[in-house]
C-alpha atoms as a PDB file:
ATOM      1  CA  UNK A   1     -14.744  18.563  -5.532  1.00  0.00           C
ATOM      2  CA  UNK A   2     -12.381  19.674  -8.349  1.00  0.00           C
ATOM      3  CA  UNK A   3     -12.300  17.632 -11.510  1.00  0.00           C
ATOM      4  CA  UNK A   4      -9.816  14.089 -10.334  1.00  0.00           C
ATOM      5  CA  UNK A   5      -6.905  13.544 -12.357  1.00  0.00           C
ATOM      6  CA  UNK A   6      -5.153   9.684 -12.272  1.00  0.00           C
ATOM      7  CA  UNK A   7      -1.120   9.844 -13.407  1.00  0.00           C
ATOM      8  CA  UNK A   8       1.767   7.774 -12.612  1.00  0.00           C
ATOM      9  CA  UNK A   9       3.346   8.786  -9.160  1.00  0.00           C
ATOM     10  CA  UNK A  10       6.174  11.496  -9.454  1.00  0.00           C
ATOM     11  CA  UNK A  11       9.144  12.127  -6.540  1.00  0.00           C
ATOM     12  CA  UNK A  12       6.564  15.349  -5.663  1.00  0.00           C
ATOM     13  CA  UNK A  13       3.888  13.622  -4.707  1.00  0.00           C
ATOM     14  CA  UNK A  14       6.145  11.774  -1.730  1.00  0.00           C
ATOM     15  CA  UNK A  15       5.071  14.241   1.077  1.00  0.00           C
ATOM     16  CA  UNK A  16       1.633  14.714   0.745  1.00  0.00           C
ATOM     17  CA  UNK A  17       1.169  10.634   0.371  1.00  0.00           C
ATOM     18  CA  UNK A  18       3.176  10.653   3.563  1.00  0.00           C
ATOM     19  CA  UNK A  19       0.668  12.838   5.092  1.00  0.00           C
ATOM     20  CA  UNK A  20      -2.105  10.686   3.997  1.00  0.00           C
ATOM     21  CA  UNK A  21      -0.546   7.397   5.197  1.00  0.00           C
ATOM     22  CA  UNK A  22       0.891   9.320   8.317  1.00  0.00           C
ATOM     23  CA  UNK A  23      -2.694  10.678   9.367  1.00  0.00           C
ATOM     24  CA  UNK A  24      -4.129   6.785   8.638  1.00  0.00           C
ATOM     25  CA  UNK A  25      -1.022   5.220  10.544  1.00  0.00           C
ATOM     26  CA  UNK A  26       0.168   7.233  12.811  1.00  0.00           C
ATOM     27  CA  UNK A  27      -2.454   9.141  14.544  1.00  0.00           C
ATOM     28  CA  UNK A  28      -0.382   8.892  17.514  1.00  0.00           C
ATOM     29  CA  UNK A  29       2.632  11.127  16.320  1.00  0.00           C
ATOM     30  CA  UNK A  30       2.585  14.899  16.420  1.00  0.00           C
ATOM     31  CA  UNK A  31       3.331  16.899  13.301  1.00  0.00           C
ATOM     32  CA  UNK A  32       6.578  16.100  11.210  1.00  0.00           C
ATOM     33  CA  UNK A  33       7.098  13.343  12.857  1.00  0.00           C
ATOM     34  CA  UNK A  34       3.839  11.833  11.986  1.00  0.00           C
ATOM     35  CA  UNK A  35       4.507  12.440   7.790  1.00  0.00           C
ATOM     36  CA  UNK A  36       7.727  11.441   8.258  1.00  0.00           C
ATOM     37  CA  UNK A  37       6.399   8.325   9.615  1.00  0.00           C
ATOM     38  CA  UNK A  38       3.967   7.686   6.370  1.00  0.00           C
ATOM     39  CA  UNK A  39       6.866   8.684   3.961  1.00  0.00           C
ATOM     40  CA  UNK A  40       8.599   5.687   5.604  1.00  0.00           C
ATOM     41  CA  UNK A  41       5.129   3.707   5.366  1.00  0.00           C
ATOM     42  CA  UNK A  42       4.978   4.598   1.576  1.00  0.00           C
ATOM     43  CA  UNK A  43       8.577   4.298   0.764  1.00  0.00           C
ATOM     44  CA  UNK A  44       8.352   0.340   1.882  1.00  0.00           C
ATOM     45  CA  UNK A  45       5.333  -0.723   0.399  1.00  0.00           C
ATOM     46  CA  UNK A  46       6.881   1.396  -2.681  1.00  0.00           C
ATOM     47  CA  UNK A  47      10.416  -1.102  -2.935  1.00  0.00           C
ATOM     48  CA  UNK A  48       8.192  -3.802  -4.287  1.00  0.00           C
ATOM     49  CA  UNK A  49       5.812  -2.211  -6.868  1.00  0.00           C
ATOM     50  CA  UNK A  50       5.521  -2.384 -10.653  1.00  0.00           C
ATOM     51  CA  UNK A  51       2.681  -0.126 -11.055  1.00  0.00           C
ATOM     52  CA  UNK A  52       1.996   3.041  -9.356  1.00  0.00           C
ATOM     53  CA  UNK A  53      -0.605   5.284  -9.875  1.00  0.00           C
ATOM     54  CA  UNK A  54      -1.793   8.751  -7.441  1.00  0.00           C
ATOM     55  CA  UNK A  55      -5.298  10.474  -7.801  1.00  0.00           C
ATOM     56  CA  UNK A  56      -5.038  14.296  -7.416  1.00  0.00           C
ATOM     57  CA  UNK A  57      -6.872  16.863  -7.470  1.00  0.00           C
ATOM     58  CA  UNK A  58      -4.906  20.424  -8.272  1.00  0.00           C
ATOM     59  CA  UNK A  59      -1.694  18.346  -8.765  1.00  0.00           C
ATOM     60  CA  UNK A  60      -1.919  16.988  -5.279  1.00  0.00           C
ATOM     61  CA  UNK A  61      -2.594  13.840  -4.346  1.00  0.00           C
ATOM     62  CA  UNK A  62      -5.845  12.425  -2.265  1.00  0.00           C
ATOM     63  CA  UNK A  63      -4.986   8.843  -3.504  1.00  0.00           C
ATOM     64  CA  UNK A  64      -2.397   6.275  -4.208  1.00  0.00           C
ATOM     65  CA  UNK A  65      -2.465   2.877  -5.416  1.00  0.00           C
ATOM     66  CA  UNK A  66       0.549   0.610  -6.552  1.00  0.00           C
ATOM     67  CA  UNK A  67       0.425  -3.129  -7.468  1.00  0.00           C
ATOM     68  CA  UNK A  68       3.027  -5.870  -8.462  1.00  0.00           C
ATOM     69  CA  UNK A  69       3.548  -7.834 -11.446  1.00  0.00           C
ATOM     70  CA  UNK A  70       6.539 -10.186 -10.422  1.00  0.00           C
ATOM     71  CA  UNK A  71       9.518  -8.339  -8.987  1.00  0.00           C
ATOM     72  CA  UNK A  72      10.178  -5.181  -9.547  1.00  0.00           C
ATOM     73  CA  UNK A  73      13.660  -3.817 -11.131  1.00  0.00           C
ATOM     74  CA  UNK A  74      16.454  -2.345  -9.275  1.00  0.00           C
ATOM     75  CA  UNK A  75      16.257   1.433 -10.275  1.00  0.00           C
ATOM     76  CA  UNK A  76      12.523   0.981  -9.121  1.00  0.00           C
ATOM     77  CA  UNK A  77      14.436  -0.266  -5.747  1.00  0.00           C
ATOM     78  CA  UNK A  78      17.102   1.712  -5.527  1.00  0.00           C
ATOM     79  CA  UNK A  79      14.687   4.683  -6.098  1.00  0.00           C
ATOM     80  CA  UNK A  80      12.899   3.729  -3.222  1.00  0.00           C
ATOM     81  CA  UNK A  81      15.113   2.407  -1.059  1.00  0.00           C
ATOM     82  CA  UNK A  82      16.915   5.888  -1.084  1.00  0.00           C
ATOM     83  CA  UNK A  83      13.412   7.784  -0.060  1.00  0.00           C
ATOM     84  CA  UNK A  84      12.885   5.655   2.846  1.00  0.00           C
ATOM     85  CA  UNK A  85      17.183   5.943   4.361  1.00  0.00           C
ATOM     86  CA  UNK A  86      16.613   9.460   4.199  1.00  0.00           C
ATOM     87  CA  UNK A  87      13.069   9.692   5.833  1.00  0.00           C
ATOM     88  CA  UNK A  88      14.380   7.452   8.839  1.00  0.00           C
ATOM     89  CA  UNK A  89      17.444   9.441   9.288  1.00  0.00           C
ATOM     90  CA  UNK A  90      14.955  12.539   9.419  1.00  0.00           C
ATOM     91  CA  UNK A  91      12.385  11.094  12.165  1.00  0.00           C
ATOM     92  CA  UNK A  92      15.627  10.095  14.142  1.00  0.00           C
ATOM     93  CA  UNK A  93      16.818  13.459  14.269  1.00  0.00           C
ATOM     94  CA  UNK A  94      13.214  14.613  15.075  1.00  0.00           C
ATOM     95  CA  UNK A  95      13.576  12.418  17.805  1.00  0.00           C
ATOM     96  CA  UNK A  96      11.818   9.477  16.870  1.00  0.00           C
ATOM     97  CA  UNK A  97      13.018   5.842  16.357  1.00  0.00           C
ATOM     98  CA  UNK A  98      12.681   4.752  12.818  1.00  0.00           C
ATOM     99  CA  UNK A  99      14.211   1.317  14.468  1.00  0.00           C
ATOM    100  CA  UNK A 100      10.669   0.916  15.984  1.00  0.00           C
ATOM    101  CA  UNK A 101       9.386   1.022  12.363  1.00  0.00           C
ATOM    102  CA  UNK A 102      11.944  -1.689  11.001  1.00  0.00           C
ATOM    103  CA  UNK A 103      10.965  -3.791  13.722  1.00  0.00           C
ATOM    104  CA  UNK A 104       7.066  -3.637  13.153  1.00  0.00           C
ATOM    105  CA  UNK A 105       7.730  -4.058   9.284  1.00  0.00           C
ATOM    106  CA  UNK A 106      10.034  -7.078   9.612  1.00  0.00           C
ATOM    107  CA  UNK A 107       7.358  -8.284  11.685  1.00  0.00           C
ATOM    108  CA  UNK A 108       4.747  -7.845   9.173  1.00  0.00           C
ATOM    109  CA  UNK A 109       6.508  -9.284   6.530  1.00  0.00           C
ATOM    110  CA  UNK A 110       7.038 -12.224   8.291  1.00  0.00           C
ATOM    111  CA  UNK A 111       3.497 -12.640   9.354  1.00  0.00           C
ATOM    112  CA  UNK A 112       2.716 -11.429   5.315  1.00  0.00           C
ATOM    113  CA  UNK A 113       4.514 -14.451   4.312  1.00  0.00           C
ATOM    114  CA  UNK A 114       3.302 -17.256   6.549  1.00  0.00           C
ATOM    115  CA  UNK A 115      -0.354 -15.909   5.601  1.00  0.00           C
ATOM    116  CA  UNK A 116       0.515 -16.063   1.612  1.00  0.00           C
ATOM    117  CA  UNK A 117       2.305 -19.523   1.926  1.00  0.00           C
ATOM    118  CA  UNK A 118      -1.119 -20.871   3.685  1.00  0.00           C
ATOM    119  CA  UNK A 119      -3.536 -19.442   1.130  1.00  0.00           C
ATOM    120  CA  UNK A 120      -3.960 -20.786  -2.639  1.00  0.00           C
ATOM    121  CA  UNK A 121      -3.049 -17.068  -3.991  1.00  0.00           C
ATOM    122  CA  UNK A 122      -0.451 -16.528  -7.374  1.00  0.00           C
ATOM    123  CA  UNK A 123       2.484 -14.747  -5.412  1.00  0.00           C
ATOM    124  CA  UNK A 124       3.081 -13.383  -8.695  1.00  0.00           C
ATOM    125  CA  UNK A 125       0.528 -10.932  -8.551  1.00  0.00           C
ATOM    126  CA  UNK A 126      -0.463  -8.401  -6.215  1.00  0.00           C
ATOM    127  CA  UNK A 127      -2.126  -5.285  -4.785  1.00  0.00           C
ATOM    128  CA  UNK A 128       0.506  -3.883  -2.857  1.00  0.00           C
ATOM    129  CA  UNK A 129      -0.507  -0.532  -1.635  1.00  0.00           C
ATOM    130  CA  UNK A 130      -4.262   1.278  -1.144  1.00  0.00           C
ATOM    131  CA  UNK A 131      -5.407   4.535   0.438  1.00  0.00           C
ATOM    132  CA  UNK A 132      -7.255   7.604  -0.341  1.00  0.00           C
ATOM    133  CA  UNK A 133      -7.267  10.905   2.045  1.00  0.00           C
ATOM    134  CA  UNK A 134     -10.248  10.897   4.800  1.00  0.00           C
ATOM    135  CA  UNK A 135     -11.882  13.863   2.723  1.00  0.00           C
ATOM    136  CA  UNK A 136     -12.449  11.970  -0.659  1.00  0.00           C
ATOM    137  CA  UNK A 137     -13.486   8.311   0.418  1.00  0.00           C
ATOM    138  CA  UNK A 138     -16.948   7.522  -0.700  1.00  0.00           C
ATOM    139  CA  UNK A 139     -16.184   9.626  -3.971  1.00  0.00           C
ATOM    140  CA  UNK A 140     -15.205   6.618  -6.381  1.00  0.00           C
ATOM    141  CA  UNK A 141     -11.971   7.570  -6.469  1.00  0.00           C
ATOM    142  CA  UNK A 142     -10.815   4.481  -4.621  1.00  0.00           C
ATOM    143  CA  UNK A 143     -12.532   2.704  -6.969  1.00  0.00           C
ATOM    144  CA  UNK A 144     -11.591   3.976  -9.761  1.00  0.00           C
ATOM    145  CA  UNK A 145      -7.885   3.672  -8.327  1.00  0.00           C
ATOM    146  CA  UNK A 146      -8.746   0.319  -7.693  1.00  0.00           C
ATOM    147  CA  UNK A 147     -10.039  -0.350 -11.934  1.00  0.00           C
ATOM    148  CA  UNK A 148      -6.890   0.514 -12.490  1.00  0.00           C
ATOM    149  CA  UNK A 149      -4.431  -1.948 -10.705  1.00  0.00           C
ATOM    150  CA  UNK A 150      -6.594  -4.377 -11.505  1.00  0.00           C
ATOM    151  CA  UNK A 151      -6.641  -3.460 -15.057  1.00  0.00           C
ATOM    152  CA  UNK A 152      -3.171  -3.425 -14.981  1.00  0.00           C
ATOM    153  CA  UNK A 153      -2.356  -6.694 -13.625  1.00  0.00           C
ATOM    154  CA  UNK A 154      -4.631  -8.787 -16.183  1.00  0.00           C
ATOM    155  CA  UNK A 155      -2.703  -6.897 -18.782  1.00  0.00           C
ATOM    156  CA  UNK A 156       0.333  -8.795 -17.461  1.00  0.00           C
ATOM    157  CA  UNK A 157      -1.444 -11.931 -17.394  1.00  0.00           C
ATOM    158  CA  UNK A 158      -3.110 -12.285 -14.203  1.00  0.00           C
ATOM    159  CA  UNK A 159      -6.198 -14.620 -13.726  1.00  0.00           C
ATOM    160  CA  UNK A 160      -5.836 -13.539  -9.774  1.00  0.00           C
ATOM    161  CA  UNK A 161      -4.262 -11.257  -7.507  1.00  0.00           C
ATOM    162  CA  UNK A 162      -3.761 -11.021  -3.825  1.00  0.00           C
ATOM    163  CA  UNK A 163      -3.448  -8.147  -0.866  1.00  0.00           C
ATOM    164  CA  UNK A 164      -2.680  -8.270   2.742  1.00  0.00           C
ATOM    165  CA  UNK A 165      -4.802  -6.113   4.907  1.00  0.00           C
ATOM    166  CA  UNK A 166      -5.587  -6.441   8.625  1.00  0.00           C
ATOM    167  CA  UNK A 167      -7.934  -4.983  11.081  1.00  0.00           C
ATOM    168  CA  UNK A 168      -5.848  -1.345  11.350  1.00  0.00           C
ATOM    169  CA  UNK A 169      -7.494  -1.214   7.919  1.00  0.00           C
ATOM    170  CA  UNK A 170     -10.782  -0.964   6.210  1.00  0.00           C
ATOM    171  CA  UNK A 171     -10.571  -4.346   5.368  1.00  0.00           C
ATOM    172  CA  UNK A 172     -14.291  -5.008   4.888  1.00  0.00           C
ATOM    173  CA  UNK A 173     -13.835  -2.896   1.725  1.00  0.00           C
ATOM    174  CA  UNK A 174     -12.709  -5.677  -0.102  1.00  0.00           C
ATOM    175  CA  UNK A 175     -15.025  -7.884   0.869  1.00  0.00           C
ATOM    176  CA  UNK A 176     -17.593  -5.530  -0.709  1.00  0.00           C
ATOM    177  CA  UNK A 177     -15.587  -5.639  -3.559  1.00  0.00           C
ATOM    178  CA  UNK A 178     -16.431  -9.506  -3.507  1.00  0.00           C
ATOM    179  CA  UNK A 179     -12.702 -10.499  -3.246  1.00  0.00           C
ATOM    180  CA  UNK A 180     -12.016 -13.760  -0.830  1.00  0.00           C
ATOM    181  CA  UNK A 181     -10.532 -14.250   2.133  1.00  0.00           C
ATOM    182  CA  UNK A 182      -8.128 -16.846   1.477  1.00  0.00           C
ATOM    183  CA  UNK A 183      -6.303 -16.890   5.077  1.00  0.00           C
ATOM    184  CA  UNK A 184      -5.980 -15.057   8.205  1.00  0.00           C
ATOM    185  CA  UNK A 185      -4.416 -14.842  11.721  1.00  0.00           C
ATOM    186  CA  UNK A 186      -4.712 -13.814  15.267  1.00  0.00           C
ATOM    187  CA  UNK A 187      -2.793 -12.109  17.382  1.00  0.00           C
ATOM    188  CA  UNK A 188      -5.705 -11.018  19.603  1.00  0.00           C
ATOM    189  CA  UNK A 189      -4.507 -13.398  22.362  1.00  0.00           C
ATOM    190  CA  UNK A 190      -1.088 -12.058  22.441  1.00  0.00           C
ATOM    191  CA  UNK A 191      -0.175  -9.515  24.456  1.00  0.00           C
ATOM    192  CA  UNK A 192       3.357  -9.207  23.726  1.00  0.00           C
ATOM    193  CA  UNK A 193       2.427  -9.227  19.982  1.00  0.00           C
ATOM    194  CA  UNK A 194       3.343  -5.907  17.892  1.00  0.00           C
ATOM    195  CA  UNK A 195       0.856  -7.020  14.945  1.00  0.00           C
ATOM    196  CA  UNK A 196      -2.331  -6.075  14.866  1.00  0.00           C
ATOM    197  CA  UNK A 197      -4.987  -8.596  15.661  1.00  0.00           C
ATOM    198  CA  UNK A 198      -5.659  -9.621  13.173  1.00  0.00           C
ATOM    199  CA  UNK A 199      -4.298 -10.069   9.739  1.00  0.00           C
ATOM    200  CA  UNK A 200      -5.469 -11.341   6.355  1.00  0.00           C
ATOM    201  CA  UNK A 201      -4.944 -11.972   2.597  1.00  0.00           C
ATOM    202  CA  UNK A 202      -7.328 -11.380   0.552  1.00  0.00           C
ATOM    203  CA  UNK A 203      -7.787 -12.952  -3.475  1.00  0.00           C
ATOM    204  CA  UNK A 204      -9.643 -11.195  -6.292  1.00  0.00           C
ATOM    205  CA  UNK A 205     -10.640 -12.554  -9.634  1.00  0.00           C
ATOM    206  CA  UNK A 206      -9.623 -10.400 -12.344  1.00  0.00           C
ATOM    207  CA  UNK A 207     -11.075 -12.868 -15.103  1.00  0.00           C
ATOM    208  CA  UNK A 208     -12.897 -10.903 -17.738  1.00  0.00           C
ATOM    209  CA  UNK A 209     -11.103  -7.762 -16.791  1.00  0.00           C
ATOM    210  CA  UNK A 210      -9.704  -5.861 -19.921  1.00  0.00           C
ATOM    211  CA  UNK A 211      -6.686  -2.967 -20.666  1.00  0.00           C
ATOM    212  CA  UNK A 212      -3.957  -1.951 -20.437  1.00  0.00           C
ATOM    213  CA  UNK A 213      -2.241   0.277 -17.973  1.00  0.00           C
ATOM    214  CA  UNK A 214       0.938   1.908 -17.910  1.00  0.00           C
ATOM    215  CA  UNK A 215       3.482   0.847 -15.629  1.00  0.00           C
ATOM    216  CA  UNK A 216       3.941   3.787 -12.985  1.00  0.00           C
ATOM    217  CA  UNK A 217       7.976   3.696 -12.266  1.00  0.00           C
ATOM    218  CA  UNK A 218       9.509   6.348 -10.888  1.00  0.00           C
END
C-alpha cells in the first residue's frame, strides 16, 4: 500500500466515505443508490462531531473517524445538516425512500439514549463515528485513526469516553481494544423491531493518554 496520510476531513472526501459506509451499510442497495445511502449515514453521525479526521491514501480516503467533545457548533451543523437534505432528496429521486432512513435513525437514537442513560459513561465525551474501507483493515490504520480521537478527547479533558456499536458492526474490535461494555440491549426477540439485535455502549479509559489534536471542522 501507498504511504497513509491522516488530515482533517474536507467537503471532497464526502463521496468516497459514502461509498465506504454505503458498501458496510447498505449491501443491499444497487449502485448510486447504495453511496447515496452512506453519504446520508456519514452526514448524521457528522451533525454531532467536534473532531474529524479521514486516512487516505492518494488523497482519497480508506478511513474516517470523528469524535465529540461536548456539542458541536452550528456552522459544524449547519454544514452538515445541508450534506445530508441534499443526499435524501437525491436517493428519492433515484427512487429510494430516504424516509426509511429517518425512521431507522430516530430509532437508533432513541435506543442510543436509553443505552447511555443506563450505563455510568461521561455523555460529554464520545467516539462518534469509525470505519475503514474492506481493503485496508488489518493495516493499523484503524488504529492509528483510533490514537487519534482518543488523543484528541483527553486533550479536552476527558478521563473517559463512550461509543455505541451493535452487532451490524465489528463490535468485538473494541473489546480487543480493552474498552468496557457498560450496557446493552436486545431486540433479538422482536420481530417487528427495525434495530439490530443487539446494541451496545461501550467505555474506554483514556487516562495516561497524551496530545493534542486538531479539531477537524469543516
Amino acid at each position: 500500500m501507498e504511504p497513509v496520510e491522516y488530515r482533517p476531513i474536507q467537503n471532497e472526501d464526502v463521496e468516497a466515505l459514502g461509498t465506504i459506509l454505503g458498501d458496510t451499510w447498505h449491501a443491499y442497495a444497487d449502485g448510486r443508490k447504495r453511496v447515496v445511502c452512506g453519504v446520508i449515514d456519514l452526514a448524521n453521525f457528522a451533525l454531532r462531531n467536534t473532531f474529524a479526521e479521514v486516512a487516505v491514501v492518494d488523497n482519497s480516503p480508506i478511513g474516517v473517524i470523528m469524535a465529540r467533545a461536548g456539542i458541536p457548533d452550528k456552522q459544524t451543523q449547519d454544514h452538515w445538516a445541508s450534506i445530508k437534505h441534499h443526499a435524501c432528496e437525491e436517493l428519492n429521486k433515484l427512487g429510494g425512500c430516504a424516509s426509511d432512513l429517518t425512521r431507522f435513525f430516530d430509532a437508533m437514537e432513541k435506543a442510543d439514549r436509553d443505552l447511555l442513560a443506563h450505563s455510568d459513561c461521561d455523555p460529554d465525551f464520545e467516539l462518534v463515528l469509525f470505519a475503514v474501507s474492506s481493503e485496508a483493515r488489518g493495516l493499523g490504520v484503524g488504529s492509528t485513526l483510533m490514537d487519534h480521537a482518543q488523543r484528541y478527547l483527553a486533550a479536552q479533558g476527558a478521563s473517559r469516553a463512550f461509543l455505541f456499536t451493535d452487532t451490524d458492526c465489528t463490535w468485538e474490535y473494541y473489546e480487543h481494544r480493552g474498552m468496557r461494555r457498560a450496557a446493552e440491549q436486545s431486540f433479538a426477540d422482536d420481530g417487528a423491531s427495525i434495530l439490530p439485535e443487539r446494541m451496545f455502549v461501550y467505555e474506554m479509559n483514556l487516562e495516561g493518554i497524551k496530545g493534542v489534536m486538531h479539531a477537524a471542522l469543516p
